[in-house]
N, C-alpha and C. Protein backbone atom coordinates (compact mmCIF):
# COMPACT_ATOMS: atom_id res chain seq x y z
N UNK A 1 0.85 -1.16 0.00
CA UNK A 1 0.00 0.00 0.00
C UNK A 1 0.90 1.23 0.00
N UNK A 2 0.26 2.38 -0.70
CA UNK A 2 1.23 3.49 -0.85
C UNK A 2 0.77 4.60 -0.27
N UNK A 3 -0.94 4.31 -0.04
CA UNK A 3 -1.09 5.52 0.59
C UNK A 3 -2.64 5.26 1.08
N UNK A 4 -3.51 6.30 1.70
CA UNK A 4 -4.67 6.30 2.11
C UNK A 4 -4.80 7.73 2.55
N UNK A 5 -6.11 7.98 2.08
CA UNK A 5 -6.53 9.39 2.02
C UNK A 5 -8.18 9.54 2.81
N UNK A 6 -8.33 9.96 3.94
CA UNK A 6 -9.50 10.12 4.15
C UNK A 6 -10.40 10.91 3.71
N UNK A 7 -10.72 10.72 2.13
CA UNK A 7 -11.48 11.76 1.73
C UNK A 7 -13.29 12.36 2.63
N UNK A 8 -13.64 11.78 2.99
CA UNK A 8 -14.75 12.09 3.75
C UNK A 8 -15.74 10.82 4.37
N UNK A 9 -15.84 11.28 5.79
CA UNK A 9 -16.40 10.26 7.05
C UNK A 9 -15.47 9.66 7.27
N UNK A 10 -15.54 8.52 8.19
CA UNK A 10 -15.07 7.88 9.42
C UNK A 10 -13.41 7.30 8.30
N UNK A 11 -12.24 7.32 9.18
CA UNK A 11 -11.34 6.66 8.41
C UNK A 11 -11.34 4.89 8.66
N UNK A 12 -10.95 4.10 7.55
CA UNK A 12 -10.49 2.69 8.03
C UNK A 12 -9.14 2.47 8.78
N UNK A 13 -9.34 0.94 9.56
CA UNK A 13 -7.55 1.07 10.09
C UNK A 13 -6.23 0.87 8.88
N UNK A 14 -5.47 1.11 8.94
CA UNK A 14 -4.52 1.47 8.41
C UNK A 14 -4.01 -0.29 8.48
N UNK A 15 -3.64 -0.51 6.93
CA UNK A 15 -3.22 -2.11 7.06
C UNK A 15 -1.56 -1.50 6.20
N UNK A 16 -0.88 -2.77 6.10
CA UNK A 16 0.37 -2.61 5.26
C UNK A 16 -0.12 -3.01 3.54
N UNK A 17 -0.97 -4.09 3.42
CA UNK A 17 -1.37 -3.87 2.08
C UNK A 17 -2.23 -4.97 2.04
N UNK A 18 -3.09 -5.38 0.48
CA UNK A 18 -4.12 -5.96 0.57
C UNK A 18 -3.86 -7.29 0.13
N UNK A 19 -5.25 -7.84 0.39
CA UNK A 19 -4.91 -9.40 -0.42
C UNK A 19 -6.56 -8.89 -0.98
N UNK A 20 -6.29 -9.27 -2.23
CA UNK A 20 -7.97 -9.15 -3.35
C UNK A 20 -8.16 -10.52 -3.44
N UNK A 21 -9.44 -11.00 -3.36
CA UNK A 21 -9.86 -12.39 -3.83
C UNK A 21 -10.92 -12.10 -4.69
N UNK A 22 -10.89 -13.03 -5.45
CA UNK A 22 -12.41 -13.04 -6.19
C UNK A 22 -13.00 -14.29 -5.30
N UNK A 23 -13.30 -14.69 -4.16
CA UNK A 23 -14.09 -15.93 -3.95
C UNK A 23 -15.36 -14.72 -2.95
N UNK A 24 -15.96 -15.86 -2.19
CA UNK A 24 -17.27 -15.45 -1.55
C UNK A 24 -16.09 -15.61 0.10
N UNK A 25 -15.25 -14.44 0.72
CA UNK A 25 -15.16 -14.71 2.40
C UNK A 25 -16.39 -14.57 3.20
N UNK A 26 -16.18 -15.58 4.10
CA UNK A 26 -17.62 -14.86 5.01
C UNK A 26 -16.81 -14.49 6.49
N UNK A 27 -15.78 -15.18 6.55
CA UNK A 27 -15.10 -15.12 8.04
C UNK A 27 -13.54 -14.49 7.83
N UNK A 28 -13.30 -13.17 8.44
CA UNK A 28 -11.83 -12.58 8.48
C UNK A 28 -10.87 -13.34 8.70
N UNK A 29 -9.70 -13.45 7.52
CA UNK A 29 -8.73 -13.95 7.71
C UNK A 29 -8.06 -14.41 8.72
N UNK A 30 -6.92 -15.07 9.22
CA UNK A 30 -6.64 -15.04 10.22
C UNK A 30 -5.15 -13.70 10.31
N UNK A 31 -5.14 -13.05 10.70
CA UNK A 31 -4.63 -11.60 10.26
C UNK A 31 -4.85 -10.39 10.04
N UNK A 32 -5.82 -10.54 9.58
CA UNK A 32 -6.67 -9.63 9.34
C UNK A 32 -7.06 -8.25 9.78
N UNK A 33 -7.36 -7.14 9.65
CA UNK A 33 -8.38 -6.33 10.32
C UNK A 33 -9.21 -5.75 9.55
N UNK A 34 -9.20 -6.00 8.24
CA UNK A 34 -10.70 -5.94 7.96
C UNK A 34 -11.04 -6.51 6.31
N UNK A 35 -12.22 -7.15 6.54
CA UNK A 35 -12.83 -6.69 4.74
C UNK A 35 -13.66 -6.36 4.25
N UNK A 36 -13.88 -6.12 3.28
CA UNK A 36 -14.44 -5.71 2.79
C UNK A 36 -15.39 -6.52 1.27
N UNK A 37 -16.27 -6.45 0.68
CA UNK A 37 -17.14 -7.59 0.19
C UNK A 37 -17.87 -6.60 -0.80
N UNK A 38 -18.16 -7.30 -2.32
CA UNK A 38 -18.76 -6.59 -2.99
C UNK A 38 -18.68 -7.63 -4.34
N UNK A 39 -20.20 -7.15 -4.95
CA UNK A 39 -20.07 -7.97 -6.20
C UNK A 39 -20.53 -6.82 -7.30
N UNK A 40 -19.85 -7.48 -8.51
CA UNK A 40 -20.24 -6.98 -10.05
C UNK A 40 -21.81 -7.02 -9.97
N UNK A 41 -21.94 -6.26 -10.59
CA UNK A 41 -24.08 -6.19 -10.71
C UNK A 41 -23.93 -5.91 -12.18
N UNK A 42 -24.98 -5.62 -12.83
CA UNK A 42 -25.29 -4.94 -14.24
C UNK A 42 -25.53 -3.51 -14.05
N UNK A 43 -25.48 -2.80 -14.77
CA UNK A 43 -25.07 -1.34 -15.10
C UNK A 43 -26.63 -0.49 -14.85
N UNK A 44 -26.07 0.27 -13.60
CA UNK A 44 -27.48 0.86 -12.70
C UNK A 44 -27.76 2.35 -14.00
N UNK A 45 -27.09 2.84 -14.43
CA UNK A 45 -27.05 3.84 -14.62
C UNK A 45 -26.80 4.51 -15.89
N UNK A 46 -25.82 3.45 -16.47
CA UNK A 46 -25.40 3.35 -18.61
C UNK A 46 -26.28 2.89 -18.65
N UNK A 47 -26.74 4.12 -20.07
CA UNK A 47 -27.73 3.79 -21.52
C UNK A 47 -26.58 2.65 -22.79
N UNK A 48 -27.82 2.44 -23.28
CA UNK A 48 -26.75 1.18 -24.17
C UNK A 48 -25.85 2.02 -24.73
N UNK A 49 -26.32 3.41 -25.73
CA UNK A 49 -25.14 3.87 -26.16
C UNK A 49 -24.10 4.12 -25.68
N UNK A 50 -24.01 4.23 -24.46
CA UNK A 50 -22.76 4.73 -23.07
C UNK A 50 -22.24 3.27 -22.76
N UNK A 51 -23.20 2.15 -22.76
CA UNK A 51 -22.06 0.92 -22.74
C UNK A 51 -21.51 0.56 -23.92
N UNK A 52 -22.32 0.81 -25.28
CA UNK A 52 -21.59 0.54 -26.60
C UNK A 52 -19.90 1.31 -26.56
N UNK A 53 -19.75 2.98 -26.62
CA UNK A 53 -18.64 3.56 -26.05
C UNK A 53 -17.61 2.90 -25.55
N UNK A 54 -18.32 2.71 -24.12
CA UNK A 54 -17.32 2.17 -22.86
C UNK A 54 -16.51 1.06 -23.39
N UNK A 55 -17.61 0.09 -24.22
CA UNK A 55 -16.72 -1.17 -24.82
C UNK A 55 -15.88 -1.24 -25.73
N UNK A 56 -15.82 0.28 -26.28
CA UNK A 56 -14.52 0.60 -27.28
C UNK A 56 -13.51 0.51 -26.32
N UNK A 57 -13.81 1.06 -25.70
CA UNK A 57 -12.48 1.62 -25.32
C UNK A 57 -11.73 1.56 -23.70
N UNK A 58 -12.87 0.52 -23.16
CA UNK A 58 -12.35 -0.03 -21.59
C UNK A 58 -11.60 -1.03 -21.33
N UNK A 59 -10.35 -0.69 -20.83
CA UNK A 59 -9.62 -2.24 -21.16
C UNK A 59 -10.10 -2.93 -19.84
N UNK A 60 -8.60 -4.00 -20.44
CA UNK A 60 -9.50 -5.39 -19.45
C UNK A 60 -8.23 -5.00 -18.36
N UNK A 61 -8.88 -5.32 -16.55
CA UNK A 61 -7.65 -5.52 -15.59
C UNK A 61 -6.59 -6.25 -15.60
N UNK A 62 -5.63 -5.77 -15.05
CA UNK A 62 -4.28 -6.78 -14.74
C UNK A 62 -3.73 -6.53 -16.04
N UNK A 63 -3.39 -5.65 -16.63
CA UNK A 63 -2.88 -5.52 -17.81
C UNK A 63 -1.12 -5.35 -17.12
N UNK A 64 -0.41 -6.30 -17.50
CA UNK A 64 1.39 -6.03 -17.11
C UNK A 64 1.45 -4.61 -16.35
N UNK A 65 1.78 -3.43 -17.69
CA UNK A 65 1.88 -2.38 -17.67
C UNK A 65 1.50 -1.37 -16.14
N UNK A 66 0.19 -1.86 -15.48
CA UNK A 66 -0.70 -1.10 -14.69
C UNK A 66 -0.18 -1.66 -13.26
N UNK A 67 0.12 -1.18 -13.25
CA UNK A 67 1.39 -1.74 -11.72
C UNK A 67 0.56 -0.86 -10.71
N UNK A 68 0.10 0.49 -10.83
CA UNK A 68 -0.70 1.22 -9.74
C UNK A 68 -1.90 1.00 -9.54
N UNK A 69 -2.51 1.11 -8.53
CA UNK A 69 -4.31 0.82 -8.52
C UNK A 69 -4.77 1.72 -7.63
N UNK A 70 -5.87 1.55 -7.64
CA UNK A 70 -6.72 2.45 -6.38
C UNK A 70 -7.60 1.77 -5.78
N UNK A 71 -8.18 1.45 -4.67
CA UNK A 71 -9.17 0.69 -4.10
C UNK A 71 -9.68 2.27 -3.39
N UNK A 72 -11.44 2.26 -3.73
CA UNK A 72 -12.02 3.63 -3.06
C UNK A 72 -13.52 3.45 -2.85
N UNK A 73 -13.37 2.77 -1.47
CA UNK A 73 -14.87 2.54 -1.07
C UNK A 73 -15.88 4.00 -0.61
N UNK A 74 -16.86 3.72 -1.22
CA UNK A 74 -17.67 4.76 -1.24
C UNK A 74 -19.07 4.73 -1.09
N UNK A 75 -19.72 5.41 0.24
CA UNK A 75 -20.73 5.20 0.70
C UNK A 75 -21.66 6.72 0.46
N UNK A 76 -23.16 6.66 -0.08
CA UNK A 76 -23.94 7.47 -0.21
C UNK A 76 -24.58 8.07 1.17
N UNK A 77 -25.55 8.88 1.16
CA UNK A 77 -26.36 9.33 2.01
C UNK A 77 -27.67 8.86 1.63
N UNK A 78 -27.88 8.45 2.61
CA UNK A 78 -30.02 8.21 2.44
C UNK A 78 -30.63 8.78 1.94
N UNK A 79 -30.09 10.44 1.53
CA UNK A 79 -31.15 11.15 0.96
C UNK A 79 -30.66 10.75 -0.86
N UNK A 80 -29.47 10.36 -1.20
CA UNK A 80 -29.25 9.88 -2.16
C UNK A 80 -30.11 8.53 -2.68
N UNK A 81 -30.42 7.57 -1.89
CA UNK A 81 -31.28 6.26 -2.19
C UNK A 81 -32.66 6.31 -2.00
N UNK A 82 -32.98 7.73 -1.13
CA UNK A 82 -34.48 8.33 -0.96
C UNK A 82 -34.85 8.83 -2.25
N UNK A 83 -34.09 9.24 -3.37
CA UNK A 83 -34.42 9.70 -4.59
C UNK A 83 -35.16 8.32 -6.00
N UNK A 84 -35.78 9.21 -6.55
CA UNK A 84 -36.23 8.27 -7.54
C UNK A 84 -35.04 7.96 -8.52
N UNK A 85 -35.26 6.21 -9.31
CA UNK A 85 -34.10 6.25 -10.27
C UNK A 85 -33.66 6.74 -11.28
N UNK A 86 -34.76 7.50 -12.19
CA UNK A 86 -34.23 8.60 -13.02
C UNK A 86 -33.98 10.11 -12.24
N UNK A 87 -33.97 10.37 -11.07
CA UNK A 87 -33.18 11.45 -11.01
C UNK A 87 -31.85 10.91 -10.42
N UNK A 88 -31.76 10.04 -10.10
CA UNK A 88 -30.66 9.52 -9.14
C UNK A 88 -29.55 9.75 -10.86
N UNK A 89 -30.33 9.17 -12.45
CA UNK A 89 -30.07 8.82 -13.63
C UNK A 89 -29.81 10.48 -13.38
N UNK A 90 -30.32 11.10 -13.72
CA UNK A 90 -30.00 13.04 -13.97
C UNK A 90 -28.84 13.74 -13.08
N UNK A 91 -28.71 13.15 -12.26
CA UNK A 91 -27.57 13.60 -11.40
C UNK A 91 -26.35 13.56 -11.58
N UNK A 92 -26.69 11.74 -11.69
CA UNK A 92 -25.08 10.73 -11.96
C UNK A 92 -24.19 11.36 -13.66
N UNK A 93 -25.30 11.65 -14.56
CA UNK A 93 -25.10 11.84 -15.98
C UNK A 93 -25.07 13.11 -16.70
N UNK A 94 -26.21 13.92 -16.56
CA UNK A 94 -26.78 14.69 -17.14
C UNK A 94 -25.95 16.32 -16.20
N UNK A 95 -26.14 15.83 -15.06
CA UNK A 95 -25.66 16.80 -14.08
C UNK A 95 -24.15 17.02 -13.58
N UNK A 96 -23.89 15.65 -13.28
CA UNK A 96 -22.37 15.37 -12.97
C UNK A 96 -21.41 14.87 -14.08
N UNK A 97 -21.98 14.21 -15.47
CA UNK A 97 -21.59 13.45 -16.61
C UNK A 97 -20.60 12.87 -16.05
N UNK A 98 -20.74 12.19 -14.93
CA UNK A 98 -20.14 10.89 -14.82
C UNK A 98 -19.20 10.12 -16.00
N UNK A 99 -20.07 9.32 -16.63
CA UNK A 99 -19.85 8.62 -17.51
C UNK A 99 -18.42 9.36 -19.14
N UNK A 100 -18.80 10.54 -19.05
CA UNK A 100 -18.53 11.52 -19.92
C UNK A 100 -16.98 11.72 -19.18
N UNK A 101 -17.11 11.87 -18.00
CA UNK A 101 -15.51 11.99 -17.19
C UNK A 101 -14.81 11.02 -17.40
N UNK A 102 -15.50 9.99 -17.36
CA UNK A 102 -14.79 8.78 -17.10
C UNK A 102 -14.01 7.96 -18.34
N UNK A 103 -14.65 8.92 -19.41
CA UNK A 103 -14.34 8.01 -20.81
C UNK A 103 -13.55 8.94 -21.37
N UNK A 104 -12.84 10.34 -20.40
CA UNK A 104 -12.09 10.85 -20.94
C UNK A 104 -10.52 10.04 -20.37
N UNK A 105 -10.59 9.25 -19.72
CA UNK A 105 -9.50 8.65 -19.14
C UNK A 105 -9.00 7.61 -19.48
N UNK A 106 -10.05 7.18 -20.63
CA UNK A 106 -9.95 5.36 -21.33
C UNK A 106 -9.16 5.42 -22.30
N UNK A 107 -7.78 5.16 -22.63
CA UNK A 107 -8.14 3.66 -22.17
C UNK A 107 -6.89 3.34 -20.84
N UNK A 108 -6.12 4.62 -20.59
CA UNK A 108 -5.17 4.63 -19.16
C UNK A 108 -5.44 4.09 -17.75
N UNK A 109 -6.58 4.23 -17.61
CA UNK A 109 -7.40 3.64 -16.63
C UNK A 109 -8.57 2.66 -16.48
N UNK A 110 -8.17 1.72 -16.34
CA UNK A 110 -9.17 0.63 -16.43
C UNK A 110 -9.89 0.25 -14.61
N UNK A 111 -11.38 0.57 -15.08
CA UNK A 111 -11.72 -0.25 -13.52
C UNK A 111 -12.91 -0.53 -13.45
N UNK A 112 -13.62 -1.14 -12.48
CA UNK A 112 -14.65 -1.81 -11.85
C UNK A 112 -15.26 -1.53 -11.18
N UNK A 113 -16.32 -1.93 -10.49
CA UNK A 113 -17.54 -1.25 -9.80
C UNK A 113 -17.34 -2.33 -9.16
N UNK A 114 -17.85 -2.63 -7.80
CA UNK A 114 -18.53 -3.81 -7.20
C UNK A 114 -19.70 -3.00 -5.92
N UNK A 115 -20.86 -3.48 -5.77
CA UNK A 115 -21.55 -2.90 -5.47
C UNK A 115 -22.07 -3.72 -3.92
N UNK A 116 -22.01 -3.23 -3.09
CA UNK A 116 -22.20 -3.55 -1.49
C UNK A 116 -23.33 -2.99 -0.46
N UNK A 117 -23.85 -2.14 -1.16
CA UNK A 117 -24.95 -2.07 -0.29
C UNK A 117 -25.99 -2.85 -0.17
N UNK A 118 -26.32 -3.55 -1.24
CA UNK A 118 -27.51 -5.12 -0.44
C UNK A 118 -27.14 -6.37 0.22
N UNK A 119 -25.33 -6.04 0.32
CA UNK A 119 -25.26 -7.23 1.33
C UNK A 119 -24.44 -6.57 2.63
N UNK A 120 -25.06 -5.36 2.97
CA UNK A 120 -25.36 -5.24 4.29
C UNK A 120 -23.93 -4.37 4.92
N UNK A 121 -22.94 -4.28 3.55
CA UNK A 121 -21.84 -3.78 4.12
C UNK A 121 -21.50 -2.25 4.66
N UNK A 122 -20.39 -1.92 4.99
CA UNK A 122 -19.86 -0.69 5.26
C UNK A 122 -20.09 0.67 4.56
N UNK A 123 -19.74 0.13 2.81
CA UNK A 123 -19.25 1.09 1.83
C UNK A 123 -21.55 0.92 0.71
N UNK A 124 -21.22 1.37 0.13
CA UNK A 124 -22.31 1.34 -0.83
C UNK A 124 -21.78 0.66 -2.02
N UNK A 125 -19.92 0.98 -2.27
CA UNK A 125 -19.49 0.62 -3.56
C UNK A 125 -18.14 0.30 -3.37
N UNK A 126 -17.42 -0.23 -4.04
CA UNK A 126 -16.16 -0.50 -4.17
C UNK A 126 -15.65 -0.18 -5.55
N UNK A 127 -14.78 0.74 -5.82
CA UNK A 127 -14.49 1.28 -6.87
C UNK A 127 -12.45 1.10 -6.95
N UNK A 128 -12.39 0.25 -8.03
CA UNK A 128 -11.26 -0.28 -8.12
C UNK A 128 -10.61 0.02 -9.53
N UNK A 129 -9.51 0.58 -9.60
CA UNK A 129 -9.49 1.64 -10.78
C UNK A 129 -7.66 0.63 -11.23
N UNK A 130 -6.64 0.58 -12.05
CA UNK A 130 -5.71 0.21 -12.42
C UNK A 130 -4.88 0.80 -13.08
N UNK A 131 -3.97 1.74 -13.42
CA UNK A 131 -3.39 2.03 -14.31
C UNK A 131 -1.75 2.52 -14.32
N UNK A 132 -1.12 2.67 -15.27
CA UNK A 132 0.58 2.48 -15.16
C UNK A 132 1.18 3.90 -14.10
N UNK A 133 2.29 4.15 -13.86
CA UNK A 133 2.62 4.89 -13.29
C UNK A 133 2.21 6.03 -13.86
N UNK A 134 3.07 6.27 -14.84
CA UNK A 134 2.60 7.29 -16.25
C UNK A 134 1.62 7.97 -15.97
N UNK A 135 0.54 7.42 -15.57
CA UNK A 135 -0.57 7.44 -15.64
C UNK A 135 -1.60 8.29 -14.74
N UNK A 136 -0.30 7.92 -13.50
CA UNK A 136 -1.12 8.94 -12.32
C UNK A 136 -1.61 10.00 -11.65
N UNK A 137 -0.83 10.73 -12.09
CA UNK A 137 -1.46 12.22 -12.47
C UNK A 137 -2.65 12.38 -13.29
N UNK A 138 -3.35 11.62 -14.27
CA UNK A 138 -4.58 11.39 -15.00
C UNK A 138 -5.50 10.74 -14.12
N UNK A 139 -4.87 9.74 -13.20
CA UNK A 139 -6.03 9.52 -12.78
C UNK A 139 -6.30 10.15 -11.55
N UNK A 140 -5.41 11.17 -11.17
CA UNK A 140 -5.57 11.94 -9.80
C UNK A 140 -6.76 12.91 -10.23
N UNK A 141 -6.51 13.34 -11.63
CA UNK A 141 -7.24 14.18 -12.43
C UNK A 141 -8.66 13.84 -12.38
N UNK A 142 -8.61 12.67 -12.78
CA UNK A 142 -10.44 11.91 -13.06
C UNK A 142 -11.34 11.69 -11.58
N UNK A 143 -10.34 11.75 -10.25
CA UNK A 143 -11.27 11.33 -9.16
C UNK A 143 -11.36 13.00 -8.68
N UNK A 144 -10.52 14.17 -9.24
CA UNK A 144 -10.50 15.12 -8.88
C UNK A 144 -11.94 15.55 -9.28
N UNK A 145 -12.28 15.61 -10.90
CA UNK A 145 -12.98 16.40 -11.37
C UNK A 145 -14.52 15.06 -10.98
N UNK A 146 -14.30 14.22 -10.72
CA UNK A 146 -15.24 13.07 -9.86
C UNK A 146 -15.72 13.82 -8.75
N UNK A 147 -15.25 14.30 -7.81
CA UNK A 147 -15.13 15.09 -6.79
C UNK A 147 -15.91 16.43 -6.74
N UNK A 148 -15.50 17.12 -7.57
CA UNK A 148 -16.30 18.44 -7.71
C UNK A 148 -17.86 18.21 -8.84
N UNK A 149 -18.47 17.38 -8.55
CA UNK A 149 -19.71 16.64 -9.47
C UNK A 149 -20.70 16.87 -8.23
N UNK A 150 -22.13 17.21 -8.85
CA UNK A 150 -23.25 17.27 -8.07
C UNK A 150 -23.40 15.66 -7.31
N UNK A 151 -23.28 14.78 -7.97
CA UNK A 151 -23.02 13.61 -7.42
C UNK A 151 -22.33 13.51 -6.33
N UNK A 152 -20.96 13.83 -6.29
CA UNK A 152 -20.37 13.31 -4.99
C UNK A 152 -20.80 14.38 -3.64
N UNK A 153 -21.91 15.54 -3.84
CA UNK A 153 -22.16 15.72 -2.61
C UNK A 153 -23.10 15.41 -2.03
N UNK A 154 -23.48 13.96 -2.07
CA UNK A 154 -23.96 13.21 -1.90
C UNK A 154 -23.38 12.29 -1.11
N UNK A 155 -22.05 12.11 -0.94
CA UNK A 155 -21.46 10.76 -0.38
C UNK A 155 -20.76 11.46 1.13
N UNK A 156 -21.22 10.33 1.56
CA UNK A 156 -21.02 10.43 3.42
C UNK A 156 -19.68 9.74 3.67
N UNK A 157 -19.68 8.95 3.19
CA UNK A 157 -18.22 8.36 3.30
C UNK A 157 -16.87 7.88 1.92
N UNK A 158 -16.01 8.58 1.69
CA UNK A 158 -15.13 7.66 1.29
C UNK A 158 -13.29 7.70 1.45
N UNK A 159 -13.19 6.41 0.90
CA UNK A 159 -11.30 6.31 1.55
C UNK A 159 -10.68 6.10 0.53
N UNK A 160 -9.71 6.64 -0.15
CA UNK A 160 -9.09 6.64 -1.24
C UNK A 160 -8.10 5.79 -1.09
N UNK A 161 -7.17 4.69 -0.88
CA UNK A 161 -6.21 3.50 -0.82
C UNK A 161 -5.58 3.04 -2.26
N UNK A 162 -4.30 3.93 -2.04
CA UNK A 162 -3.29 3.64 -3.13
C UNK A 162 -2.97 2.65 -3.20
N UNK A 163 -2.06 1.56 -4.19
CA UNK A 163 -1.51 0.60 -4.28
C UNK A 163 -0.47 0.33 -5.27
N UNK A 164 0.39 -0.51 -4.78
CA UNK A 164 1.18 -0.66 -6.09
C UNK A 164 1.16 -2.39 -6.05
N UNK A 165 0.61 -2.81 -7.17
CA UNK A 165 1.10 -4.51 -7.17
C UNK A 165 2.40 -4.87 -6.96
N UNK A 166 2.57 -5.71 -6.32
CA UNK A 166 3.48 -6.54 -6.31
C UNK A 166 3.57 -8.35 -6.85
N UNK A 167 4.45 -8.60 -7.20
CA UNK A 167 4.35 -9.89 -8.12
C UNK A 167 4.43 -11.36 -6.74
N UNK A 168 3.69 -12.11 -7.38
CA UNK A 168 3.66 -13.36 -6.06
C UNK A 168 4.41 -14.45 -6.86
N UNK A 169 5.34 -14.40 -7.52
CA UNK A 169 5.49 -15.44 -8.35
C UNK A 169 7.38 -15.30 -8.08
């Protein structure tokens, strides 16, 4: 781990670095102090034409090259899930152009969604981003201008957690 940023609400404890699984944990490692849990869903918020786009030009994870990552759990406010889904849709897009930010960064940054609020967790989302060193200043750029979006004043909690892979082999 390279870094951690308490961007807003409660901070997490401070670990030396992560282990990612793709399986189902239900019980903390033995080591541990914490995890965290989230799955891929289908796309709350892209119109097909915005996933047609995205699929130009989103690469796939674990690409050699992308040695840096970001892990950035991120939790809403109630009055955010108290809203109906097309304005929640007007906010995320139309208001904040989300999507429009995000595809100015493709194809340097590749990442993922995993989504945690129906199984009861901490965060609402897990937002896991990848890209080369090169790179990082662009993507400091994309969570910056992420940041100043009608959208994110909305979010009660999140923790920004740098990373750099390291090889297990």
């Amino acid at each position: 781990m390279t870094g951690v940023s308490y961007v807003a609400g409660e901070p997490i404890s401070p670990v030396d670095r992560l282990n990612i699984q793709n399986a189902n944990t239900l019980q903390l490692p033995e080591g541990a102090e914490w995890i965290l849990r989230g799955v891929t869903s289908n796309h709350r918020y892209t119109t097909k034409d915005e996933l047609e786009s995205l699929s130009q030009v989103q690469p796939q994870l674990n690409r050699e090259h992308a040695t840096c990552a970001a892990l950035i759990p991120i939790k809403k406010r109630s009055d955010w899930w108290d809203l109906p889904q097309d304005t929640r849709r007007d906010i995320f897009e139309s208001q904040s152009r989300h999507t429009t930010i995000g595809m100015k960064y493709l194809p340097a940054v590749a990442r993922r969604l995993h989504h945690c609020r129906d199984l009861g967790e901490p965060f609402d989302f897990l937002t896991w981003f990848e890209f080369a060193p090169s790179d990082s200043s662009a993507f400091d750029d994309l969570v910056a201008a992420l940041r100043e979006s009608a959208e994110w004043t909305f979010v009660e909690r999140e923790v920004d957690i740098r990373l750099t892979r390291i090889s297990t082999e």
